[in-house]
Protein backbone atom coordinates (compact mmCIF):
# COMPACT_ATOMS: atom_id res chain seq x y z
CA UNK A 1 -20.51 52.26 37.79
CA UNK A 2 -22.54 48.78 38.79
CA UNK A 3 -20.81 45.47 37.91
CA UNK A 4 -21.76 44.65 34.42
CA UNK A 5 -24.19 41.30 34.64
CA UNK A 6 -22.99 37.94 33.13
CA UNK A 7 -24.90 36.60 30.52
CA UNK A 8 -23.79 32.61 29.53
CA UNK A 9 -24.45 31.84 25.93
CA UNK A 10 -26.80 28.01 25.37
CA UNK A 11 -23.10 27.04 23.81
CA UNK A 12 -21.21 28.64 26.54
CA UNK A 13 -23.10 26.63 29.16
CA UNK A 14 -23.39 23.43 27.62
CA UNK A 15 -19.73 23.46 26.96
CA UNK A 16 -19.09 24.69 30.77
CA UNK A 17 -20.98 21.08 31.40
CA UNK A 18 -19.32 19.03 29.50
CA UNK A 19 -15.84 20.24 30.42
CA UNK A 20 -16.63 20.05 33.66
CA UNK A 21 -18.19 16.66 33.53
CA UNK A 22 -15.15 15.44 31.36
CA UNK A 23 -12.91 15.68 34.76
CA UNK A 24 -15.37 14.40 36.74
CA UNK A 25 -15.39 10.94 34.88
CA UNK A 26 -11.61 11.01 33.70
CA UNK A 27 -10.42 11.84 37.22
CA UNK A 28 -13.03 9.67 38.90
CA UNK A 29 -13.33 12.66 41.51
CA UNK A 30 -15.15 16.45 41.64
CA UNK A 31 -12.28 17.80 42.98
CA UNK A 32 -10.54 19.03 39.88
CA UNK A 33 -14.16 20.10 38.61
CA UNK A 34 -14.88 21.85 41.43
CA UNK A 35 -11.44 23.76 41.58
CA UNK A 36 -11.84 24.54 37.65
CA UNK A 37 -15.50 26.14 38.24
CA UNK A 38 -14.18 28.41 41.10
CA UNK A 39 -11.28 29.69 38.92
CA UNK A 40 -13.51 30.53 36.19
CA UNK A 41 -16.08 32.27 38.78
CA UNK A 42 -12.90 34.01 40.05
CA UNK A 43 -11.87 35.33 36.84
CA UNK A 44 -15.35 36.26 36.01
CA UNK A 45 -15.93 38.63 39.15
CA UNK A 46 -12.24 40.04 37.41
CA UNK A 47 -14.19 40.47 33.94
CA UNK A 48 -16.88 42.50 35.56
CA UNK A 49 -14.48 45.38 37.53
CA UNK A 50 -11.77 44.91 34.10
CA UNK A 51 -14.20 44.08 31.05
CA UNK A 52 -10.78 44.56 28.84
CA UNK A 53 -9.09 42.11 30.60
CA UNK A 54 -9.12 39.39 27.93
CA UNK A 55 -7.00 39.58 24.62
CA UNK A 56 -8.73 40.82 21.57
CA UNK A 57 -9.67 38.52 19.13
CA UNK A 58 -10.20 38.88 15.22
CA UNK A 59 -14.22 39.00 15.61
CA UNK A 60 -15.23 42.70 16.47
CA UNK A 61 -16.24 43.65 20.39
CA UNK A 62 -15.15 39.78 20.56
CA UNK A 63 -12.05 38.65 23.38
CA UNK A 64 -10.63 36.03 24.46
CA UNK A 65 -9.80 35.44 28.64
CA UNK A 66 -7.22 32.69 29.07
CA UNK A 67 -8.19 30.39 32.12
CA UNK A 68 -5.53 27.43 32.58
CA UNK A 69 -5.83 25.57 29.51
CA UNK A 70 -9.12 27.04 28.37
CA UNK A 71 -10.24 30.05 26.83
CA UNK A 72 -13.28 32.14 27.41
CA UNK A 73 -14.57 34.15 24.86
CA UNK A 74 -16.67 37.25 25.44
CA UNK A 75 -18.26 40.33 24.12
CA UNK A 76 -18.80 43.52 26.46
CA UNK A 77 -22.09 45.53 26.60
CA UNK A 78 -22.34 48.55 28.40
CA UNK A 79 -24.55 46.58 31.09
CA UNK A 80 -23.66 43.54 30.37
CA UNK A 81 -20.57 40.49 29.83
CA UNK A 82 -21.56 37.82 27.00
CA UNK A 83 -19.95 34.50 27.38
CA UNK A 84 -20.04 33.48 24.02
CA UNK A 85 -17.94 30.19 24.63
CA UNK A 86 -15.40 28.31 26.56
CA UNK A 87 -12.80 26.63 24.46
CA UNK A 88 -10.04 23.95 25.53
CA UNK A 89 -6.97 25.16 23.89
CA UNK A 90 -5.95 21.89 23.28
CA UNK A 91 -8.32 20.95 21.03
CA UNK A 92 -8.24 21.36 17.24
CA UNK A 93 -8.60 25.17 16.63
CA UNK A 94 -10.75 24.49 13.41
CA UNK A 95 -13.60 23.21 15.24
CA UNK A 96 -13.90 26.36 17.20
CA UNK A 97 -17.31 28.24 16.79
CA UNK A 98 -17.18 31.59 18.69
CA UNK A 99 -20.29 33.10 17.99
């Protein structure tokens, strides 16, 4: 069976950005950025060859990969991984829209 193909949501990618950007100007430095974007590509190529890797969540075909202090939530397809979102956990959990 082929690798199923990641798909980013808009949402997922602008917050991707912005979390990512967030380090860059709290920290002053890329570095953290850059080691948080390779993790997440890491546990993406994971996703792919374990599509159930993630916890289920209470939104159908909807689960929820924890990455650090983040969470990534995603839908399988049969050719296909959605990222719907990624969420800081740390954040409050009522401003959390998934889909």
């Amino acid at each position: 069976m082929a690798k199923r193909k990641i798909i980013w949501s808009h949402r997922a990618k602008i917050k991707r950005y912005q979390i990512l950007e967030f380090y860059i100007n709290r920290n002053k430095s890329k570095r953290y950025s850059i080691k948080l974007n390779r993790r997440i590509n890491k546990e993406l190529r994971l996703l792919q060859k374990y599509p159930k890797l993630g916890i289920k969540t209470e939104i159908e075909n909807v689960r929820g990969l924890i990455i650090e202090d983040f969470i990534l939530f995603y839908e399988t397809k049969k050719e296909r991984i959605i990222i719907h979102t990624i969420w800081d956990a740390r954040q409050n959990p009522d401003d959390l829209i998934i889909k």
